[in-house]
N, C-alpha and C. Protein backbone atom coordinates (compact mmCIF):
# COMPACT_ATOMS: atom_id res chain seq x y z
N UNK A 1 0.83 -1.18 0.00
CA UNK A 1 0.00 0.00 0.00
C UNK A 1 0.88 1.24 0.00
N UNK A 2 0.38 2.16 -0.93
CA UNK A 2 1.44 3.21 -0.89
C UNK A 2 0.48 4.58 0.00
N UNK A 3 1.57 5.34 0.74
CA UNK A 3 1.33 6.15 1.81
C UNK A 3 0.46 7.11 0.93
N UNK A 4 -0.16 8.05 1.46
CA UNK A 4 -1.05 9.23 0.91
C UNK A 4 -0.17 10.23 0.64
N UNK A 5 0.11 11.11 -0.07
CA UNK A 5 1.04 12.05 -0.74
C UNK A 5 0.34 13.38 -0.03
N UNK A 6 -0.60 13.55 0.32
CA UNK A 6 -1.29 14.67 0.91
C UNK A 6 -1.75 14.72 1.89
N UNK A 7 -1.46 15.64 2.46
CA UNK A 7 -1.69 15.83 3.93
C UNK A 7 -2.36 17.23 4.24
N UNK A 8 -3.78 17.16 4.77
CA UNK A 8 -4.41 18.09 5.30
C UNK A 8 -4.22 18.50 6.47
N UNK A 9 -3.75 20.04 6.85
CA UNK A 9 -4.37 20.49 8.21
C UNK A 9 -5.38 21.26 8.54
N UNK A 10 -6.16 20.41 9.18
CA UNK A 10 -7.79 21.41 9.30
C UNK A 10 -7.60 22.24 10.62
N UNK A 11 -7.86 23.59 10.22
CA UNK A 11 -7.75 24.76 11.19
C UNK A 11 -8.71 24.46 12.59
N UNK A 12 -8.44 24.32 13.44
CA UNK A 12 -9.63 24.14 14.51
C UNK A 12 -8.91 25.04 15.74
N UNK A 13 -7.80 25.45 16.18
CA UNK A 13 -7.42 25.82 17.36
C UNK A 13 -6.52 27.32 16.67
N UNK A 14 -6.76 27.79 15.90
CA UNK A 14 -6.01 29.19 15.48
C UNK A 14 -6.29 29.91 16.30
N UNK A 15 -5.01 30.53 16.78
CA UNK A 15 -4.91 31.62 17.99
C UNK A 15 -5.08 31.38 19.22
N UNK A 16 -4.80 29.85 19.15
CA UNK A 16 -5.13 29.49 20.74
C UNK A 16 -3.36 28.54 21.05
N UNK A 17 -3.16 28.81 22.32
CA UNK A 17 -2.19 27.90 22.95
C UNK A 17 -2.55 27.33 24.03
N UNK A 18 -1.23 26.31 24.21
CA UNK A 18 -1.51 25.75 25.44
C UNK A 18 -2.77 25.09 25.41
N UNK A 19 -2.83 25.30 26.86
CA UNK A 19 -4.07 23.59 27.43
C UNK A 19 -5.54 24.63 26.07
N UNK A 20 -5.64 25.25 26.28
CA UNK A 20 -6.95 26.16 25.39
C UNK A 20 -6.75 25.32 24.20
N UNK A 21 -5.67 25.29 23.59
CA UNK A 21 -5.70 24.92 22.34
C UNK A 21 -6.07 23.08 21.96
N UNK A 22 -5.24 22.79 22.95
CA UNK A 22 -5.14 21.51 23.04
C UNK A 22 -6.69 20.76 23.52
N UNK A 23 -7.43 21.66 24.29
CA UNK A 23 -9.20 21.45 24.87
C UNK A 23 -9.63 21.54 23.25
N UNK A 24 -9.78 22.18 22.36
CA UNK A 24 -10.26 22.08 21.26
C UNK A 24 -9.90 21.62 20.72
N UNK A 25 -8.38 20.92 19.73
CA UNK A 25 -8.72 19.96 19.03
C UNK A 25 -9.03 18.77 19.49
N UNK A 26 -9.09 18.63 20.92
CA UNK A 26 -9.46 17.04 21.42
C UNK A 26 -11.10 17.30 21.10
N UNK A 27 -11.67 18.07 21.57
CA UNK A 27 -13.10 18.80 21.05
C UNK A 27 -14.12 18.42 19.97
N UNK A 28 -12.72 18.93 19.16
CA UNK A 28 -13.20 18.40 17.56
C UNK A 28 -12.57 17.18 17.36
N UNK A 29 -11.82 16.73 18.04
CA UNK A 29 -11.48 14.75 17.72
C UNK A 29 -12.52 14.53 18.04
N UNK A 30 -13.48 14.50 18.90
CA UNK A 30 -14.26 13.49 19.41
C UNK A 30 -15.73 13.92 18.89
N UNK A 31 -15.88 14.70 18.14
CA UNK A 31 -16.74 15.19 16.92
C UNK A 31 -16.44 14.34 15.25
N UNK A 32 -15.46 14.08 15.54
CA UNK A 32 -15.16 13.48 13.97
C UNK A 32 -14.67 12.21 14.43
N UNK A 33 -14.81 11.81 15.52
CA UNK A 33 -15.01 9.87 16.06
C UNK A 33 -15.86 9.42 15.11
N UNK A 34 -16.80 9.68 15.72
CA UNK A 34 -18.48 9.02 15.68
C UNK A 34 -18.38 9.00 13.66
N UNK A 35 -17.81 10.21 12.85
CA UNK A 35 -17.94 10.13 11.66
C UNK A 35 -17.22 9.34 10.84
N UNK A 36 -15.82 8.45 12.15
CA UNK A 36 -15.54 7.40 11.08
C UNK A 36 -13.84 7.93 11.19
N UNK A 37 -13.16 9.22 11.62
CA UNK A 37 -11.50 9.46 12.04
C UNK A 37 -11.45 8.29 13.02
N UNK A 38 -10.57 8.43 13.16
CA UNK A 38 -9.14 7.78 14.16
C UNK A 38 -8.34 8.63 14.79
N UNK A 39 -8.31 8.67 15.83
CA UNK A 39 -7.27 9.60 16.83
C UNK A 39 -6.07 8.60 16.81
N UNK A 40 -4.86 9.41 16.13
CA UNK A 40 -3.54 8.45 16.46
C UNK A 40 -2.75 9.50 17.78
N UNK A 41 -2.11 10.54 17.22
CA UNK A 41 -1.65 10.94 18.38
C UNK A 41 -1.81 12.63 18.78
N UNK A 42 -1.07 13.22 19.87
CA UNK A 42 -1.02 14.40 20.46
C UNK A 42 0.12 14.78 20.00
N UNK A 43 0.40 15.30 18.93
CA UNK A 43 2.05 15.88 18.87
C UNK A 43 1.99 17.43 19.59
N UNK A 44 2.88 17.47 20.69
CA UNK A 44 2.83 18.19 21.64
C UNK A 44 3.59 19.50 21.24
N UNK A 45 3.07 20.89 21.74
CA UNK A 45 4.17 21.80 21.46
C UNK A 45 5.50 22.09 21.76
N UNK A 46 5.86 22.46 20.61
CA UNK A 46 7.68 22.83 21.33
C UNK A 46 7.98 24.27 20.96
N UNK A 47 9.11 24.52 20.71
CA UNK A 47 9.64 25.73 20.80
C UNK A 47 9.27 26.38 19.40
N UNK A 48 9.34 25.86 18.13
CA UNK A 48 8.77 26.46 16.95
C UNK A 48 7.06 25.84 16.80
N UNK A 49 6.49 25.30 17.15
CA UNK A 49 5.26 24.97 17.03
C UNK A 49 3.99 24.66 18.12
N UNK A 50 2.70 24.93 17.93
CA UNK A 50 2.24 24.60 18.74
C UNK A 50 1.60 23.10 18.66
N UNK A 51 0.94 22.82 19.80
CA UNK A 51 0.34 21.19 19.30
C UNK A 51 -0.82 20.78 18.23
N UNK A 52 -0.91 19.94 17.58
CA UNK A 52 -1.60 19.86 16.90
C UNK A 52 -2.23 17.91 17.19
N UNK A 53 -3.26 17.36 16.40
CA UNK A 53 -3.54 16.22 16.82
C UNK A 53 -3.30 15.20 15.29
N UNK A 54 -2.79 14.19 14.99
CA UNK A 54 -2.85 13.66 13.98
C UNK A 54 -3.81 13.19 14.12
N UNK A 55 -4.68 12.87 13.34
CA UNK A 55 -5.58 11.70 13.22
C UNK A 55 -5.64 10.57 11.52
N UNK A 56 -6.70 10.19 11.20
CA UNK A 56 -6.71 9.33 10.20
C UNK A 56 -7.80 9.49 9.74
N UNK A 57 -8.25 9.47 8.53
CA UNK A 57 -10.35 9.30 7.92
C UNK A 57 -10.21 7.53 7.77
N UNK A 58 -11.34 7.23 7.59
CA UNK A 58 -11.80 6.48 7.37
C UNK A 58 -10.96 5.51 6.42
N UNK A 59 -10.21 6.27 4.82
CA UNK A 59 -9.49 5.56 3.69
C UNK A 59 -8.15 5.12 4.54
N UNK A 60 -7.71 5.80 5.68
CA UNK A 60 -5.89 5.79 6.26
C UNK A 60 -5.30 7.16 5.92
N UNK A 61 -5.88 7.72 5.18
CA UNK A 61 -5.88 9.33 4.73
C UNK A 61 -5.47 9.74 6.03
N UNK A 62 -3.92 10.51 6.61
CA UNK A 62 -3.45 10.84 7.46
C UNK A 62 -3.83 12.68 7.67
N UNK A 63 -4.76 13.41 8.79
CA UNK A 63 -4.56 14.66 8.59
C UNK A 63 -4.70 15.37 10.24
N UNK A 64 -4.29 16.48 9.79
CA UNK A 64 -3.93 17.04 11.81
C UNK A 64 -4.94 18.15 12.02
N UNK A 65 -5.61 17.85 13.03
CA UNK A 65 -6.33 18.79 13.61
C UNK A 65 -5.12 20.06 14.37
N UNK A 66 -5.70 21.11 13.47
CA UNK A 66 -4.38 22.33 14.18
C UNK A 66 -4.59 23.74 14.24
């Protein structure tokens, strides 16, 4: 199986940091459960970025809530 070449980030936490930010895309993970995503992980913030959430659709289609 070859990997997906494209990668979406869907805007959900713009202008937010920290725990604020991180309360909403878990928010919207568990809004797009029930429709069939996959929560894989929490990539946490560091010094150039803030956190964002990977998840998966339904095809393995890899994209980050951010």
């Amino acid at each position: 199986m070859v990997k997906n070449r494209v990668h979406l980030d869907v805007r959900v936490g713009t202008g937010l940091v920290g725990d604020e930010r991180v309360a909403v895309l878990e928010a919207e993970c568990a809004r797009l459960i029930p429709l069939g995503a996959s929560r894989l992980h929490l990539l946490q913030a560091d010094e150039d970025n803030e956190s964002c959430l990977l998840m998966q659709d339904v095809e393995g289609n890899e994209f980050c809530l951010d």
